[in-house]
C-alpha atoms as a PDB file:
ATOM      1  CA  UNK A   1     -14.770 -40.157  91.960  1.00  0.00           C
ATOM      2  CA  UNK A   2     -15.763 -43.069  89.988  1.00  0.00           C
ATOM      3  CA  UNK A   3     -13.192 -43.323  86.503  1.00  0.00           C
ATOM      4  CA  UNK A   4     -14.671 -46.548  85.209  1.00  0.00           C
ATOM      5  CA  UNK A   5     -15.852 -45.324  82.316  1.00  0.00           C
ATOM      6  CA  UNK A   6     -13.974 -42.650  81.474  1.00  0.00           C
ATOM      7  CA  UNK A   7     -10.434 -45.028  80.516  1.00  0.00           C
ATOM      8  CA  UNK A   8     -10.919 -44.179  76.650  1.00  0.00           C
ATOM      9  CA  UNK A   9     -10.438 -42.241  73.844  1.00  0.00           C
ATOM     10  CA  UNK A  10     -13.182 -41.856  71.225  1.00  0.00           C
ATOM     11  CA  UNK A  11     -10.845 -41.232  68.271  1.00  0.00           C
ATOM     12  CA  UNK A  12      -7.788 -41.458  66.371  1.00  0.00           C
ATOM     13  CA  UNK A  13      -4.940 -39.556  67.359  1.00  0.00           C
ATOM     14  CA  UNK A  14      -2.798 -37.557  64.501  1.00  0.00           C
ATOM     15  CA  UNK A  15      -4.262 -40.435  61.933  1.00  0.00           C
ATOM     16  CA  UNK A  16      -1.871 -42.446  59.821  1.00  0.00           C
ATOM     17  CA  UNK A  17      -2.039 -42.123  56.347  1.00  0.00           C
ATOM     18  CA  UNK A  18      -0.888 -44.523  54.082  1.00  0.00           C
ATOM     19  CA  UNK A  19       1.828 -43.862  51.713  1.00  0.00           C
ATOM     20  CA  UNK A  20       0.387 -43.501  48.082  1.00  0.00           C
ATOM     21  CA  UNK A  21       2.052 -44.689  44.792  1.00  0.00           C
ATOM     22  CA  UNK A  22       5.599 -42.728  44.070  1.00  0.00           C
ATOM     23  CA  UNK A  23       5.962 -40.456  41.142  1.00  0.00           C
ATOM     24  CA  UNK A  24       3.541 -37.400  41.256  1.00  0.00           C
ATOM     25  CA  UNK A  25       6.008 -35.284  40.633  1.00  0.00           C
ATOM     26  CA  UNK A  26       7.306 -37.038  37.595  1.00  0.00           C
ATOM     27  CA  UNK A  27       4.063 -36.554  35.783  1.00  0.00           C
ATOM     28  CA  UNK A  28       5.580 -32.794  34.679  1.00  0.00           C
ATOM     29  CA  UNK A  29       7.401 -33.658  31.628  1.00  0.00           C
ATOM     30  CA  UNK A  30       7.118 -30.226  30.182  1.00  0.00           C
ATOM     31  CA  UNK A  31       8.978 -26.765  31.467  1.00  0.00           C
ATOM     32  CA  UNK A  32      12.105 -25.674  32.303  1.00  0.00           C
ATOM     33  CA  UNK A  33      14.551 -27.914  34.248  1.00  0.00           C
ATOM     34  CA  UNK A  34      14.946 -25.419  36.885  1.00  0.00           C
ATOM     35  CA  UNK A  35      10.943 -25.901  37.524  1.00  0.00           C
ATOM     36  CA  UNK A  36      11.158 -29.028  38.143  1.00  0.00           C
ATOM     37  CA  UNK A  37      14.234 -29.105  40.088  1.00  0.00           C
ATOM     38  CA  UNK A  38      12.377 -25.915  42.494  1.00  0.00           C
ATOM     39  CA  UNK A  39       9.637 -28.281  43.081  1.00  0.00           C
ATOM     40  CA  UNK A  40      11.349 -31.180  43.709  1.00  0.00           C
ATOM     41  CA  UNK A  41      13.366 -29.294  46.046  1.00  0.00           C
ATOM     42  CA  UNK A  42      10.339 -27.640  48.268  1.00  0.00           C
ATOM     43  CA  UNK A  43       8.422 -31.361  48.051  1.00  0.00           C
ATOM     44  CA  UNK A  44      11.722 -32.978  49.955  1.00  0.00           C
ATOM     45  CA  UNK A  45      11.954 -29.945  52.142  1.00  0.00           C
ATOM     46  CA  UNK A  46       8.330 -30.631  53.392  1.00  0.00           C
ATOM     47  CA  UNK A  47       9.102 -34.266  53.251  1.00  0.00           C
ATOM     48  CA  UNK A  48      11.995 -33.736  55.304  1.00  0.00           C
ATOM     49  CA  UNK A  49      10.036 -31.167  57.871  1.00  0.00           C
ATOM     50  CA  UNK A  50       7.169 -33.927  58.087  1.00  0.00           C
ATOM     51  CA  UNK A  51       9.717 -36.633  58.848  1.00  0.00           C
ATOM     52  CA  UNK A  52      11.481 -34.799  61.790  1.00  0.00           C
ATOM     53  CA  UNK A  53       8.310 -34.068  63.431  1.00  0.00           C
ATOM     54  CA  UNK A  54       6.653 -37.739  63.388  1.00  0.00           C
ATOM     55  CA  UNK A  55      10.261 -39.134  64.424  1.00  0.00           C
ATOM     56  CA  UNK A  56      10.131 -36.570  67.682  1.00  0.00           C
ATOM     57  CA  UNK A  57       6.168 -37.786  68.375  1.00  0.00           C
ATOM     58  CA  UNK A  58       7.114 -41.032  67.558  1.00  0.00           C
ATOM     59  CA  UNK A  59      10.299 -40.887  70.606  1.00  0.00           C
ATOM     60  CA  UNK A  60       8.181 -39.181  72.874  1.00  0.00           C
ATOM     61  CA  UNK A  61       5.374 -41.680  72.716  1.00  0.00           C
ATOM     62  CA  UNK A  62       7.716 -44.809  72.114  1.00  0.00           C
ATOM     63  CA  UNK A  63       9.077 -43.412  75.631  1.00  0.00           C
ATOM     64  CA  UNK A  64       5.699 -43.198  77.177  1.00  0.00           C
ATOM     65  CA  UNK A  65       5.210 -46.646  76.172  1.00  0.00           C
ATOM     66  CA  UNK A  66       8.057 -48.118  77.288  1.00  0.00           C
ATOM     67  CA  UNK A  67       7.197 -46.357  81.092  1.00  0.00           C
ATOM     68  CA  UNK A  68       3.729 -47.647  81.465  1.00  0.00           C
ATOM     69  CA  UNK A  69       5.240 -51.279  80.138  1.00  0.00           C
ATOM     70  CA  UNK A  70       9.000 -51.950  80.109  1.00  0.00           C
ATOM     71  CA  UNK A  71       8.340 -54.833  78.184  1.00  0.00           C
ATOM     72  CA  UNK A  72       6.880 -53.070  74.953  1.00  0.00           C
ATOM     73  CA  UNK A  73       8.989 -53.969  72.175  1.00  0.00           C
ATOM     74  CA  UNK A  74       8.023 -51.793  68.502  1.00  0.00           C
ATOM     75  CA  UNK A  75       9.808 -54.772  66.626  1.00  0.00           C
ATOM     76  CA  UNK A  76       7.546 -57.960  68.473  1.00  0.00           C
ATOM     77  CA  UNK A  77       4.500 -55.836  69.326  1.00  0.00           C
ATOM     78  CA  UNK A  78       3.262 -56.164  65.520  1.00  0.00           C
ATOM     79  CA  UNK A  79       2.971 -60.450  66.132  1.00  0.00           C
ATOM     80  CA  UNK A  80       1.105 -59.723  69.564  1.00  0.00           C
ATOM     81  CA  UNK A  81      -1.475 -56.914  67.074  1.00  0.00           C
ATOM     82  CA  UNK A  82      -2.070 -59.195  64.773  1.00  0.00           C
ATOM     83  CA  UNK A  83      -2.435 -62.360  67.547  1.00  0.00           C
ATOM     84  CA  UNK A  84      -5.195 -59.470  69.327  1.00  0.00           C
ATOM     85  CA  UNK A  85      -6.621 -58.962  65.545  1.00  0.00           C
ATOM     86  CA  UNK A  86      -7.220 -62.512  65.067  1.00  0.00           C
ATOM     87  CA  UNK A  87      -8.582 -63.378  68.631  1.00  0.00           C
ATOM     88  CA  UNK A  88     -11.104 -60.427  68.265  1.00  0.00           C
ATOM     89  CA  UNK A  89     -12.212 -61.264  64.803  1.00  0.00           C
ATOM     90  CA  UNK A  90     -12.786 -65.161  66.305  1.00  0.00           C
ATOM     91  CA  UNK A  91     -14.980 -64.215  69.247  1.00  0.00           C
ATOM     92  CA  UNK A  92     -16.878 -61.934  66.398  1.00  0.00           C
ATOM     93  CA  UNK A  93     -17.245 -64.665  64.367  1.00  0.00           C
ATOM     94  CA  UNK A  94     -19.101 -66.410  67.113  1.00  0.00           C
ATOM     95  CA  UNK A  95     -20.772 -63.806  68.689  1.00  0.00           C
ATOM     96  CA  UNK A  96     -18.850 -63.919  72.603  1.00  0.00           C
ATOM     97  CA  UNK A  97     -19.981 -60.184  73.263  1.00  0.00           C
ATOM     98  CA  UNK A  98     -17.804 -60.710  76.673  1.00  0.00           C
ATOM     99  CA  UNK A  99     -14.856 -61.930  74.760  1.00  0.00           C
ATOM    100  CA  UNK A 100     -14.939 -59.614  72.350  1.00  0.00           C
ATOM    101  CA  UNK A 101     -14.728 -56.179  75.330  1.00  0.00           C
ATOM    102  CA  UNK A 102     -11.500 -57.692  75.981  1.00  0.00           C
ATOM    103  CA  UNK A 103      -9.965 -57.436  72.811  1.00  0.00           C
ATOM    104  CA  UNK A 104     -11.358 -54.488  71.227  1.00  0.00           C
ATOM    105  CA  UNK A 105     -12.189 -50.757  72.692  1.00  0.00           C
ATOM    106  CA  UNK A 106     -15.526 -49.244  74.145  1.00  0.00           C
ATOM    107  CA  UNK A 107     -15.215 -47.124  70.082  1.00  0.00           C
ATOM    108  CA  UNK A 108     -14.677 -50.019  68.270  1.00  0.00           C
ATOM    109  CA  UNK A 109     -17.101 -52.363  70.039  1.00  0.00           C
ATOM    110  CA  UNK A 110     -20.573 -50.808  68.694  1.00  0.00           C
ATOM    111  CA  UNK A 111     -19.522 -50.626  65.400  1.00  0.00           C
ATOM    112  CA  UNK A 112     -18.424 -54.338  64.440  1.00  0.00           C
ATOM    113  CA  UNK A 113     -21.311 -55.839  66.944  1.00  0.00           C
ATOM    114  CA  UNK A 114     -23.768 -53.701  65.112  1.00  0.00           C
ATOM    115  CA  UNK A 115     -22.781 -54.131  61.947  1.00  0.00           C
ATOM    116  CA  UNK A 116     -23.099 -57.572  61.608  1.00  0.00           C
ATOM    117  CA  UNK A 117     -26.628 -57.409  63.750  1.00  0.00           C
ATOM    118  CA  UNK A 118     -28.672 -60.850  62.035  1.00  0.00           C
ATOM    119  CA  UNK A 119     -25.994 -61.753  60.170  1.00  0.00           C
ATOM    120  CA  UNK A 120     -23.138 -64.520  60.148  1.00  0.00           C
ATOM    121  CA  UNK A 121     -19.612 -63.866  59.375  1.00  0.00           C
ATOM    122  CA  UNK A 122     -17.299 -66.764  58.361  1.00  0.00           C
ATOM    123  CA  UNK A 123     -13.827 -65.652  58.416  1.00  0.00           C
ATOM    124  CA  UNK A 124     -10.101 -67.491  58.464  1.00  0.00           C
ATOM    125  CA  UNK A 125      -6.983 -65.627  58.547  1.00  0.00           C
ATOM    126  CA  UNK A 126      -4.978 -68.158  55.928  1.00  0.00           C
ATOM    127  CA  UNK A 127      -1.258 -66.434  55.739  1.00  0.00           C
ATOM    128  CA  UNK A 128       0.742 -63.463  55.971  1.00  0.00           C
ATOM    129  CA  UNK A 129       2.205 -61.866  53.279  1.00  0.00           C
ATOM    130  CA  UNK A 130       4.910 -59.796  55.062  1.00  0.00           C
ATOM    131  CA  UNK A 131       5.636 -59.757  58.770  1.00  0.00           C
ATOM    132  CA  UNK A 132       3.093 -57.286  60.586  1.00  0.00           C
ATOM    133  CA  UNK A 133       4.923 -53.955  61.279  1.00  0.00           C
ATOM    134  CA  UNK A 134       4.413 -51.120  63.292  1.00  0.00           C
ATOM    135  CA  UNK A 135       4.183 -47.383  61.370  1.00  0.00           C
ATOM    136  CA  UNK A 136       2.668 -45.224  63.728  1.00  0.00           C
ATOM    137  CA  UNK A 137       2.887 -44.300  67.494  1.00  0.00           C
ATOM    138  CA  UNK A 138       1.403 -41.753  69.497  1.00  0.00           C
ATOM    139  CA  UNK A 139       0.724 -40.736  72.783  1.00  0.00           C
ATOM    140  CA  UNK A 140      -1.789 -38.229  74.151  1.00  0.00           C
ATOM    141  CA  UNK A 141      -4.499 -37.409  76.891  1.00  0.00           C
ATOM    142  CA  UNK A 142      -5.787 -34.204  78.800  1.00  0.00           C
ATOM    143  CA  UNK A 143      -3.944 -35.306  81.719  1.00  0.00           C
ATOM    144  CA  UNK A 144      -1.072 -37.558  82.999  1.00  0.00           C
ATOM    145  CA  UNK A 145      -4.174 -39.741  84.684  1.00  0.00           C
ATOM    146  CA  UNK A 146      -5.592 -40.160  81.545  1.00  0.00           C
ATOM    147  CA  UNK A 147      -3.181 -41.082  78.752  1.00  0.00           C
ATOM    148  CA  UNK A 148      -3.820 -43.312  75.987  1.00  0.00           C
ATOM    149  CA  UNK A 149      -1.331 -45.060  73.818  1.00  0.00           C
ATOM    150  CA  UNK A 150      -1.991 -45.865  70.221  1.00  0.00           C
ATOM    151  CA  UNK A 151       0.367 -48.174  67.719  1.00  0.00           C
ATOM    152  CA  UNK A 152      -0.892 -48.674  64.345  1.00  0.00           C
ATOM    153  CA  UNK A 153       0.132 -52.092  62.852  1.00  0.00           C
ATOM    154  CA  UNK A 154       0.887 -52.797  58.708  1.00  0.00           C
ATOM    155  CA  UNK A 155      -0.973 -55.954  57.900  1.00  0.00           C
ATOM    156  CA  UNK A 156      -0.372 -57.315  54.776  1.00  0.00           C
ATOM    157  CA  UNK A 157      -2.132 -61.177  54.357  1.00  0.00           C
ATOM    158  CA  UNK A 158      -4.192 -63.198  53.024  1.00  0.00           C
ATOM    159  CA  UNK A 159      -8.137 -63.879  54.395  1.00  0.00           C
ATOM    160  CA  UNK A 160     -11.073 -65.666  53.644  1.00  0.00           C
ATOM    161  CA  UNK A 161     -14.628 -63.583  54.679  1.00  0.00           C
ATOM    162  CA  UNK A 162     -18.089 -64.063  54.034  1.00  0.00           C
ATOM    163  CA  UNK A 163     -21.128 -62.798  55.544  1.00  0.00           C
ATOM    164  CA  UNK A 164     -24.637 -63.731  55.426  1.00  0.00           C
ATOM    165  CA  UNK A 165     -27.541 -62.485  55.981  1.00  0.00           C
ATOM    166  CA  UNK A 166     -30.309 -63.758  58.488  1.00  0.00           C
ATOM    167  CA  UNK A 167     -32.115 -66.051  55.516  1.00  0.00           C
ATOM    168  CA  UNK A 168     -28.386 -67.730  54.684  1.00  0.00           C
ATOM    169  CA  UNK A 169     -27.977 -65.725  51.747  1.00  0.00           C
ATOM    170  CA  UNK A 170     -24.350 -64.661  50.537  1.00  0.00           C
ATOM    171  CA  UNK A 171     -24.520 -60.723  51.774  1.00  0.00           C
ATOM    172  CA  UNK A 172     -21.056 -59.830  51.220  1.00  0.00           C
ATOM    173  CA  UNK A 173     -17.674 -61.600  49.848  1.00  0.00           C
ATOM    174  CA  UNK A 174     -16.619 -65.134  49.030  1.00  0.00           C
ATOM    175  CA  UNK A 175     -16.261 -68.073  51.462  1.00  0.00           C
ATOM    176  CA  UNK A 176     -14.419 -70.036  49.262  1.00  0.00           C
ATOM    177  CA  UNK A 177     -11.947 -67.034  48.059  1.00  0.00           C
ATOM    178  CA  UNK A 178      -8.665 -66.503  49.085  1.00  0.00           C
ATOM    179  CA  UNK A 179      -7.973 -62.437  49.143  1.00  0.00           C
ATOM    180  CA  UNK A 180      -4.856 -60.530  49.234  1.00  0.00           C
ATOM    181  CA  UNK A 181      -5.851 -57.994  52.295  1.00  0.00           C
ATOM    182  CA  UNK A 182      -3.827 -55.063  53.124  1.00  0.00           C
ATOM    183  CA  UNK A 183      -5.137 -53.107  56.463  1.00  0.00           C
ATOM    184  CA  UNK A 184      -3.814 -50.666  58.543  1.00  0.00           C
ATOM    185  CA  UNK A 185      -4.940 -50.904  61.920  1.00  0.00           C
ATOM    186  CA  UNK A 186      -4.866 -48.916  65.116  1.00  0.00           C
ATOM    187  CA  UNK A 187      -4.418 -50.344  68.737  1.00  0.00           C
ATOM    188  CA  UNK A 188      -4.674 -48.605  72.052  1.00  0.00           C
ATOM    189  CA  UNK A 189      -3.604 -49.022  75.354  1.00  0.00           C
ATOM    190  CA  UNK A 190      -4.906 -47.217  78.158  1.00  0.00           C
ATOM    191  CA  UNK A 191      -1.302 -46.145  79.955  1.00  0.00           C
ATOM    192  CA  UNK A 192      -2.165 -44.518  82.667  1.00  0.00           C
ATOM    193  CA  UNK A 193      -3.438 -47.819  84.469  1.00  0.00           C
ATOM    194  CA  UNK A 194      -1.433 -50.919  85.742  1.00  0.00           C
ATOM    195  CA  UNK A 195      -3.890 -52.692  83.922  1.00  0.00           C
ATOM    196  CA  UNK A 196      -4.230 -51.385  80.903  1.00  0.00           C
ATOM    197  CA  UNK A 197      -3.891 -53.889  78.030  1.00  0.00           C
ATOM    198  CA  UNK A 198      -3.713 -53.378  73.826  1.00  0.00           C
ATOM    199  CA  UNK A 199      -6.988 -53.685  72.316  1.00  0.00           C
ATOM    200  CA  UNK A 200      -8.017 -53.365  68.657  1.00  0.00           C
ATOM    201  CA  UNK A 201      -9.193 -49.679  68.539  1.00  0.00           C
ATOM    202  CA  UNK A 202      -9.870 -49.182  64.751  1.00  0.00           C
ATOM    203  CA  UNK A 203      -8.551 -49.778  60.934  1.00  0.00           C
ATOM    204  CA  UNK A 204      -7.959 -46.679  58.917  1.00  0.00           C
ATOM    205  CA  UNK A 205     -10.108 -46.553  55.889  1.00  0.00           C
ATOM    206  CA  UNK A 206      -8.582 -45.631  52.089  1.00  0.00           C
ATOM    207  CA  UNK A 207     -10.903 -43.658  49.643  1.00  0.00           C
ATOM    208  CA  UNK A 208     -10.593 -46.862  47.517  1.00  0.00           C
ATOM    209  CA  UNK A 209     -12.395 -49.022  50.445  1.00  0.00           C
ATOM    210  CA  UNK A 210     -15.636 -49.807  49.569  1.00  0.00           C
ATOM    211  CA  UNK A 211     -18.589 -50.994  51.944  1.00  0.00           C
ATOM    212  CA  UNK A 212     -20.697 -54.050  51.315  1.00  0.00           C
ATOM    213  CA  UNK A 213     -23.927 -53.146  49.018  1.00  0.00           C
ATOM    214  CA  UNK A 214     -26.530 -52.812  50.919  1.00  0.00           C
ATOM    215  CA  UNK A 215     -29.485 -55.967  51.374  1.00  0.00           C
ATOM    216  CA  UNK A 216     -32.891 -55.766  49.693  1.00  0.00           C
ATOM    217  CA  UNK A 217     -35.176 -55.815  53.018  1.00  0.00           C
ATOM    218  CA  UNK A 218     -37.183 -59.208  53.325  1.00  0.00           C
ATOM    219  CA  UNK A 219     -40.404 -59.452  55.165  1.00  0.00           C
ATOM    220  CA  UNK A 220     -42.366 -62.301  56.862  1.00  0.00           C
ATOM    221  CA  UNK A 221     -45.385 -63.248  54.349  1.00  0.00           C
ATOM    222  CA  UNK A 222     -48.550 -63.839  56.791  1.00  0.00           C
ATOM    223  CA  UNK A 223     -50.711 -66.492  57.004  1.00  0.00           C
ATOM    224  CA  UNK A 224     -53.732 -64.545  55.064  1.00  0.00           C
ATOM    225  CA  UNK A 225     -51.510 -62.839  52.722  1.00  0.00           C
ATOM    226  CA  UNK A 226     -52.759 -64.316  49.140  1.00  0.00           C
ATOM    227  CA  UNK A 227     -49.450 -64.802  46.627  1.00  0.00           C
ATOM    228  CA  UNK A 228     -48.780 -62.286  43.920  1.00  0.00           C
ATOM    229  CA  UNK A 229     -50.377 -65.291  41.647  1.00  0.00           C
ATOM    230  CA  UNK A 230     -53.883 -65.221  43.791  1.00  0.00           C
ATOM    231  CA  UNK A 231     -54.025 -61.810  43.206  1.00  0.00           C
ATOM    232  CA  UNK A 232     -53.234 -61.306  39.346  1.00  0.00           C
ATOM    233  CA  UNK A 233     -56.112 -64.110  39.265  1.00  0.00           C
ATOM    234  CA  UNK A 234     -58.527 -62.572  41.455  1.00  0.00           C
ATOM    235  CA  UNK A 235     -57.907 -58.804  39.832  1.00  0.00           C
ATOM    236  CA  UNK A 236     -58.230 -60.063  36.738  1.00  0.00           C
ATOM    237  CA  UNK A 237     -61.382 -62.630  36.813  1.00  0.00           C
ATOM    238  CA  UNK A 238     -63.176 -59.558  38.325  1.00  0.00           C
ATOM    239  CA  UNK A 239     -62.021 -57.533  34.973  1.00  0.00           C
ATOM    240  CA  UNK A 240     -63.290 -60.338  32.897  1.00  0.00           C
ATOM    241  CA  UNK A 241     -66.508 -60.492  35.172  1.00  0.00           C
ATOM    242  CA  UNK A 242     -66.828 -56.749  34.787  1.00  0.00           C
ATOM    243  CA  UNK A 243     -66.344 -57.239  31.050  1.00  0.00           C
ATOM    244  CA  UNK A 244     -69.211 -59.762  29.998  1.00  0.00           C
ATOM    245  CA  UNK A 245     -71.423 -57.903  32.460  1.00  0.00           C
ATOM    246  CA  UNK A 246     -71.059 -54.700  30.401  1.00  0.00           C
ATOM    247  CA  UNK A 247     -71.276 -57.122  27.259  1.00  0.00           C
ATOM    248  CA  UNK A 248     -74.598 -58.456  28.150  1.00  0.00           C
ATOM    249  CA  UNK A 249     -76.217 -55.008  29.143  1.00  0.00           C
ATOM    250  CA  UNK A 250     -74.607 -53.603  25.989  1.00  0.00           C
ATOM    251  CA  UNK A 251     -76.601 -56.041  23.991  1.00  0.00           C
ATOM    252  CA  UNK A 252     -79.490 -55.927  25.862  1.00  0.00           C
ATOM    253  CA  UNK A 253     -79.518 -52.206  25.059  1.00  0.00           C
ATOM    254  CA  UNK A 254     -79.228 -52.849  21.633  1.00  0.00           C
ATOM    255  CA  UNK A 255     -82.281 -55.694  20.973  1.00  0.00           C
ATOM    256  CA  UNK A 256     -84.539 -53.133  22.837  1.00  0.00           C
ATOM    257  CA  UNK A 257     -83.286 -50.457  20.562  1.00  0.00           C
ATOM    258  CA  UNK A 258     -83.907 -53.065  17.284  1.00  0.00           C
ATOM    259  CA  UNK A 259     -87.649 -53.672  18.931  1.00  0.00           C
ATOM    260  CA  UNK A 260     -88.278 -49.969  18.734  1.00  0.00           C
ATOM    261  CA  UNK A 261     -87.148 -48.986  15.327  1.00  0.00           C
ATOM    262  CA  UNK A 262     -89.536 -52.393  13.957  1.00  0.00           C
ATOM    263  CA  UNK A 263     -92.790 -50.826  15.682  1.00  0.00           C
ATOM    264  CA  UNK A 264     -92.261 -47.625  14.543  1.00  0.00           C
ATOM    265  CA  UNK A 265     -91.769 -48.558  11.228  1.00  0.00           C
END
């Protein structure tokens, strides 16, 4: 049986979620102390359950990891992520579709070609702020044959990213601007092969990420096609047209009716 094909994982395992601002439970300024102290105490109890099980998942797939390649490090992997995240954001920028399957997965692939179908990005990783660091591992598959590996990778830097629609026009961001950028993205590895490699897999999206605005569509004008000018002019000489011609037989009409009333009289 042919497996080519089958060497991926549409989708995130147990999904990372970034760590939001500190102090939600110091919002309650109002009670009794023992309140506060009860749910203070069942938040770290949680906290503390939560912890334990991510370090357990975090040893068993660090060990998986280490099996498939002896040479996976957690503390140098995030400078070889973010070495993959620029590389694949490169051959993006210039459109090397073949490139680009080597450094990203078959479920990240459709969506970055696609979405920047007849546009152009311009993009330049300028600094980073902190050194990249991994948060996340995990481990999983429906059988030893088919295990995946995902790390998720801190980046916190500085980027410059534009894109452009198919007329040149500035569709989304700032060429010129230099943006603090703070991503968390995913990497997987397909384990259960000897040649299995880390590609970019996907970035894990905040509620407070926002999507470019979407592009008034833009059509071809034809050859025949009169401007919006022509056409004011032409609809409105016919109204003035219209307008003597109803003039004329108005006071037409009303000579014949002055010829009438003379005879009679």
């Amino acid at each position: 049986m042919n497996s080519i094909g089958l060497a991926k994982c549409d989708a995130l395992m147990d999904v990372y979620k970034p760590p939001e601002n500190d102090g939600s439970f110091s919002q309650i300024m109002s009670g009794e102390k023992g309140v506060k102290g009860a749910l203070k105490s069942k938040a770290e109890d949680v906290r503390s359950s939560a912890v334990s099980i991510a370090a357990r998942r975090w040893s068993k797939a660090l060990k998986k990891m280490k099996q498939a390649d002896p040479t996976f490090e957690v503390e140098t992997f995030g400078e070889k992520a973010l070495e993959i995240y620029a590389q694949a954001h490169k051959a993006l920028e210039n459109r090397e579709e073949e490139r680009l399957h080597d450094l990203v997965t078959e479920y990240a692939f459709p969506n970055m070609w696609s979405e920047l179908k007849n546009k152009t990005l311009k993009w330049e990783y300028v600094r980073s702020l902190e050194p990249p660091k991994v948060v996340h591992l995990r481990c999983g598959g429906e059988t030893e044959d088919m295990t995946f590996g995902q790390a998720t990778v801190r980046f916190h830097s500085q980027q410059k990213l534009a894109i452009y629609d198919q007329f040149g026009r500035l569709y989304f961001g700032d060429g010129n601007a230099i943006r603090d950028v703070l991503e968390y993205v995913v990497f997987e590895n397909f384990l259960a092969s000897e040649y299995g490699t880390w590609r970019l897999h996907a970035k894990i999206l905040s509620k407070k990420s926002e999507a470019p605005p979407g592009i008034v569509k833009t059509f071809r004008k034809r050859d025949d096609q009169k401007s919006d000018k022509e056409l004011v002019y032409k609809y409105s000489t016919k109204f003035d047209e219209r307008t003597m011609d109803d003039e004329q037989t108005q006071q037409e009409q009303e000579s014949i009716s002055d010829e009438k009333n003379t005879k009679n009289a």
